[in-house]
C-alpha atoms as a PDB file:
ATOM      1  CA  UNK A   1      29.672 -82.540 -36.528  1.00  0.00           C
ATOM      2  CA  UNK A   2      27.348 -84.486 -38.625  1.00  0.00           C
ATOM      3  CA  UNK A   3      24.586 -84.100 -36.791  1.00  0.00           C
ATOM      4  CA  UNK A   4      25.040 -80.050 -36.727  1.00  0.00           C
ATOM      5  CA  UNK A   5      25.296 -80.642 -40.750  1.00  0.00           C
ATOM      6  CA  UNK A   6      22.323 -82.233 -40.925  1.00  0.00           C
ATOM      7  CA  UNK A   7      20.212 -79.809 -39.058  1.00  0.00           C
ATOM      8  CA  UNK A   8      21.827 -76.848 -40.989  1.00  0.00           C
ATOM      9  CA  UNK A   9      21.028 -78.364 -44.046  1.00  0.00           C
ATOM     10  CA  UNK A  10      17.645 -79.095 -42.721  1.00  0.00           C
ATOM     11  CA  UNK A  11      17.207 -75.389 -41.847  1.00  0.00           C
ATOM     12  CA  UNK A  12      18.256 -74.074 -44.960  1.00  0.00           C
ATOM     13  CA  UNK A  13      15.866 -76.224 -46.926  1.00  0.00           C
ATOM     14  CA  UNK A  14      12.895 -74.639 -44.954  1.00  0.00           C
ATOM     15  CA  UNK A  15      14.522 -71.426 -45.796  1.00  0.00           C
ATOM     16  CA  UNK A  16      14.529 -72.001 -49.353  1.00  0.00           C
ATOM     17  CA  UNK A  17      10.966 -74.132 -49.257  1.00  0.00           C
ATOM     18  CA  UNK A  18       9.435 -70.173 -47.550  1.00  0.00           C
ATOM     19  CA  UNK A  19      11.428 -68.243 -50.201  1.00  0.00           C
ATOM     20  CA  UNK A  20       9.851 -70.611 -53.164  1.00  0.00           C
ATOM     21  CA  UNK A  21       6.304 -70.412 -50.726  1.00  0.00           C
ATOM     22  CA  UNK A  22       6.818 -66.538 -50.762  1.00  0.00           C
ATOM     23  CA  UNK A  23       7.810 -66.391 -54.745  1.00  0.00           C
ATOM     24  CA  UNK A  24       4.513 -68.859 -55.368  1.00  0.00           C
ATOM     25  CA  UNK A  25       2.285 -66.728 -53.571  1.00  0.00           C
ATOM     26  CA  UNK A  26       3.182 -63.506 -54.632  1.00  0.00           C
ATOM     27  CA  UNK A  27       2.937 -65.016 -58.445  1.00  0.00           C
ATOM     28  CA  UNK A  28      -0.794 -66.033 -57.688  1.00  0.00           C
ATOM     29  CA  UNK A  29      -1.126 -62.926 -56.172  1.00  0.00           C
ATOM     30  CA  UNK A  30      -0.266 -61.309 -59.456  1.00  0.00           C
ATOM     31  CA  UNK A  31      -2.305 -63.649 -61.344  1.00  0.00           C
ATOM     32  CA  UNK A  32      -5.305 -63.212 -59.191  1.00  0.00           C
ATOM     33  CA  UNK A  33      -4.988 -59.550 -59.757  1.00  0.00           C
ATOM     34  CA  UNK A  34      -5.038 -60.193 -63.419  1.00  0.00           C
ATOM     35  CA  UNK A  35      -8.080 -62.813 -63.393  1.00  0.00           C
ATOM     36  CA  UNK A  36      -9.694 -59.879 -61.039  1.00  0.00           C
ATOM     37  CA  UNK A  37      -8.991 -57.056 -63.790  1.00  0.00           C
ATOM     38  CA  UNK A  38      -9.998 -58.892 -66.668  1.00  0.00           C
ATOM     39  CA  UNK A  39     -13.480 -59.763 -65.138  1.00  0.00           C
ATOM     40  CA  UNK A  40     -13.954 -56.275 -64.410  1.00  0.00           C
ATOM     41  CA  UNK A  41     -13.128 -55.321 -67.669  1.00  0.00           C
ATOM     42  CA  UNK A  42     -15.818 -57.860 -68.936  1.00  0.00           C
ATOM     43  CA  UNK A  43     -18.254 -56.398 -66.355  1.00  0.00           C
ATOM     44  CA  UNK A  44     -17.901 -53.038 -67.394  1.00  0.00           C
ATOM     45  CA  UNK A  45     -18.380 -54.175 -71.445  1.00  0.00           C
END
């Protein structure tokens, strides 16, 4: 029974670890987006 407990738990931390990998990436995603727009806009000037 332990042993099944451990390797749950183990599996839900990856979960959560690709969830906060997922949330990470899609926030430098949206920063890269604004870096992206803002040297356009500088371009453009």
């Amino acid at each position: 029974m332990v042993s099944s407990f451990i390797a749950f738990t183990r599996g839900t931390r990856r979960n959560i670890f690709c969830l906060e990998e997922f949330v990470a990436n899609k926030g430098i995603i949206k920063e890269w987006n604004r870096i992206q727009s803002s040297t356009r806009k500088k371009g453009n000037r």
